[in-house]
Protein backbone atom coordinates (compact mmCIF):
# COMPACT_ATOMS: atom_id res chain seq x y z
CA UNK A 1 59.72 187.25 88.27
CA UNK A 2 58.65 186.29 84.26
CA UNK A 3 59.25 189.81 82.96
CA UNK A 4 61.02 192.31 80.59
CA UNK A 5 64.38 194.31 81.63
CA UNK A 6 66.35 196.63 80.42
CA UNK A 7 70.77 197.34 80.98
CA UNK A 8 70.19 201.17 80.50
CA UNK A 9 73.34 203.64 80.08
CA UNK A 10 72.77 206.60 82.44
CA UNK A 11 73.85 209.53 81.02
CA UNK A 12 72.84 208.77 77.29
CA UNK A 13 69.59 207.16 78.10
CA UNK A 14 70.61 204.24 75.08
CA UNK A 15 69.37 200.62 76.49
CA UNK A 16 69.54 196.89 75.94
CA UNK A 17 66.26 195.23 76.13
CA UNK A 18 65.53 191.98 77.10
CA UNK A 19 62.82 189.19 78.55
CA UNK A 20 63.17 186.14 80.57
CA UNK A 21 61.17 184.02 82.78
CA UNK A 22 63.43 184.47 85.24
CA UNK A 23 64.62 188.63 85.13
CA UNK A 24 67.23 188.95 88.75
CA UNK A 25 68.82 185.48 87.33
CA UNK A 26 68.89 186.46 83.74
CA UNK A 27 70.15 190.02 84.68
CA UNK A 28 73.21 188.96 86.78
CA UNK A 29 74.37 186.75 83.94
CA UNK A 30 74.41 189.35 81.76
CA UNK A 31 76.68 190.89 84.39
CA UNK A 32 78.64 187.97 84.75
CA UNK A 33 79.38 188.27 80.75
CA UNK A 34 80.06 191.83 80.68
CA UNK A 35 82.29 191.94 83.20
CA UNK A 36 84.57 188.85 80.83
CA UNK A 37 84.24 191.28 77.98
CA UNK A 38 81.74 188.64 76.19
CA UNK A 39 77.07 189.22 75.75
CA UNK A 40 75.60 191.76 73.02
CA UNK A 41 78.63 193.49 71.26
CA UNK A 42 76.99 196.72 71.57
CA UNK A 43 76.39 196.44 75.10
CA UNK A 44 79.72 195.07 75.60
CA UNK A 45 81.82 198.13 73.92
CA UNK A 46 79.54 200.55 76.01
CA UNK A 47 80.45 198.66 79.23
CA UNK A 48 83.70 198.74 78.51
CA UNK A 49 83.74 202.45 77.06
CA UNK A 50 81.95 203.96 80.48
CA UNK A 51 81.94 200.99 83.22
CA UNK A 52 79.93 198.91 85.23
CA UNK A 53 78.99 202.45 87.20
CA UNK A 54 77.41 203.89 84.54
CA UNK A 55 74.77 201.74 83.78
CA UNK A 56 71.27 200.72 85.30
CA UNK A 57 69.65 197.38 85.57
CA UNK A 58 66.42 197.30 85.79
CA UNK A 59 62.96 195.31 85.55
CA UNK A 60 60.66 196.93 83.21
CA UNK A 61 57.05 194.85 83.27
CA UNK A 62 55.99 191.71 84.95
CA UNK A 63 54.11 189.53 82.63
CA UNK A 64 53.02 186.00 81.84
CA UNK A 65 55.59 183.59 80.32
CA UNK A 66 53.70 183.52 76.79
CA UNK A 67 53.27 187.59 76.64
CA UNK A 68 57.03 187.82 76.89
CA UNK A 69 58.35 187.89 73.19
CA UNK A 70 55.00 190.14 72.15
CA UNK A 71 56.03 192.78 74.98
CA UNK A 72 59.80 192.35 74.40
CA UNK A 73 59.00 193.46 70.68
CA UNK A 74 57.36 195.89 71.34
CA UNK A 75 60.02 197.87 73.23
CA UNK A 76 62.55 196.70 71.01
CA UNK A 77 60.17 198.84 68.25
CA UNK A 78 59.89 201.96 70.56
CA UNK A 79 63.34 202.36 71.55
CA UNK A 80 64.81 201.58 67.96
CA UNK A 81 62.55 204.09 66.65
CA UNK A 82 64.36 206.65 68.99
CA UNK A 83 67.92 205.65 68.25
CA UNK A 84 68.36 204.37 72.08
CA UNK A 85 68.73 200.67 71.39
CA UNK A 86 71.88 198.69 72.22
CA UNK A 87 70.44 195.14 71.34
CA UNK A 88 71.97 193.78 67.95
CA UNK A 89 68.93 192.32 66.75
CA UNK A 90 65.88 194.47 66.09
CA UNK A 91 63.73 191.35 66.79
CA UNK A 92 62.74 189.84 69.84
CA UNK A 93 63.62 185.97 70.20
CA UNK A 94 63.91 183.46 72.61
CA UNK A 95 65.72 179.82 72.30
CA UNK A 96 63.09 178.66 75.11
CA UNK A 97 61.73 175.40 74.38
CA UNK A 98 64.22 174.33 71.64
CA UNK A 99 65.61 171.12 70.99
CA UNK A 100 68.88 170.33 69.13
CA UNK A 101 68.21 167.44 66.32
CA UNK A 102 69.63 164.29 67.06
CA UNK A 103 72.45 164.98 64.52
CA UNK A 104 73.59 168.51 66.13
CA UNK A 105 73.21 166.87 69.41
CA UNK A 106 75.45 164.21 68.56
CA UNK A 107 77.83 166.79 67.29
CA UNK A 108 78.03 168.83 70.21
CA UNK A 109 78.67 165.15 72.38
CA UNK A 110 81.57 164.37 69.95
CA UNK A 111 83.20 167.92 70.45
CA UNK A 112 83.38 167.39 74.27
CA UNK A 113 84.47 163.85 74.53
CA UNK A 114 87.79 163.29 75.40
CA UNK A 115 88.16 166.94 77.10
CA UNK A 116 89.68 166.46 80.87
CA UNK A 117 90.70 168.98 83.18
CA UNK A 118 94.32 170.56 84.15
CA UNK A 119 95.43 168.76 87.14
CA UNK A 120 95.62 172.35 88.82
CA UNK A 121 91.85 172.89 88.05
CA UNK A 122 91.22 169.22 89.61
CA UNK A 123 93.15 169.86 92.50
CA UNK A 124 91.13 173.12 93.41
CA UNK A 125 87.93 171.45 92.87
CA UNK A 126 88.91 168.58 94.85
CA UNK A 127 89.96 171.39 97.50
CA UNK A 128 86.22 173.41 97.41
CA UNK A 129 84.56 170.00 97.56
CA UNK A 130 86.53 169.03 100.55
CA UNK A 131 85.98 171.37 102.46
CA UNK A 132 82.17 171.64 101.31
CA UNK A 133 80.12 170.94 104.83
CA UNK A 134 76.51 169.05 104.01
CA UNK A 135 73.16 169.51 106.31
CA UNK A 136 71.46 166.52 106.97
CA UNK A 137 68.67 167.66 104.38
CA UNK A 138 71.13 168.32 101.19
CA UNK A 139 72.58 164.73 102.01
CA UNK A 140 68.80 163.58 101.93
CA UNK A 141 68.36 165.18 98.31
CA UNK A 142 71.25 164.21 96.84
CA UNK A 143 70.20 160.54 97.82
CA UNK A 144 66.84 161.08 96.90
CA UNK A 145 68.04 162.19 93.31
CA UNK A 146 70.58 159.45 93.04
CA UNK A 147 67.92 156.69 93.33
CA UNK A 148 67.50 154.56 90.66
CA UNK A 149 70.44 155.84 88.42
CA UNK A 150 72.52 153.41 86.82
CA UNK A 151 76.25 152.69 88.23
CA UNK A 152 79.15 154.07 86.52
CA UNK A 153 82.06 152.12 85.83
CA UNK A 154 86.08 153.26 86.48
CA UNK A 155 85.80 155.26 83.96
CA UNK A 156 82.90 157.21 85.26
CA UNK A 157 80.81 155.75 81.98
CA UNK A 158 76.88 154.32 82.77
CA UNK A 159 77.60 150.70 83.39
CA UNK A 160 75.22 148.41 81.22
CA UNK A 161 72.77 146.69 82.88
């Protein structure tokens, strides 16, 4: 569902606003945030102030994908105007469709090389993945998508062909 939601805090009636293409997806990992302490720092503090039980998630209006940012604005307007806003920014913006330049992309590669996992997280990956149980048809996918990638050498790099 390509809509607008809102977090709203019961009892005070003050509300984060938000779109997305997808709303139950983008709504449970705003949940999955608040409940680290991290998302809008508004939102967070009020979380933390009253608890999970004292706020409402809810859809507000299903529309297309390119209404999203005109609709989002528009309640971002109305409820600022009232004082019941918890988003930080009073404008509505979406990182949808953008692309990192080269350089930043390059960046963000060089930050993450060389990163490798505690051999306790490896270990209880290794664990989950063992005792993972495949249908026939997820075996079939996961074929189907490795088809026609390139091998990876011992050190898990893309071999050159």
């Amino acid at each position: 569902m390509t809509g607008l939601y809102q977090i709203r805090h019961v009892a005070s009636g003050r509300r984060y606003i938000g779109s997305a293409v997808n709303v139950r997806l983008r709504l449970s990992y705003h949940v999955w945030l608040l409940r680290r302490g991290g998302d809008s720092i508004h939102l967070s503090r009020a979380w933390r102030k009253y608890g999970e039980a004292a706020f409402a998630l809810e859809p507000l209006l299903v529309c297309a994908p390119a209404d999203l940012l005109w609709y989002e604005q528009r309640a971002i307007d109305y409820y600022a105007a009232r004082k019941l806003l918890l988003n930080v920014s009073r404008t509505a913006g979406s990182p949808l469709g953008y692309r990192h330049s080269p350089e930043r992309r390059a960046k963000i590669a060089a930050g993450h090389r060389g990163l490798k996992h505690a051999a306790e997280t490896k270990a209880k990956i290794g664990d989950a993945n063992r005792r993972r149980v495949w249908t026939p048809e997820a075996r079939a996918k996961v074929g189907a998508a490795a088809k026609g990638r390139l091998p990876r050498d011992a050190a898990g790099r893309f071999a050159k062909p």
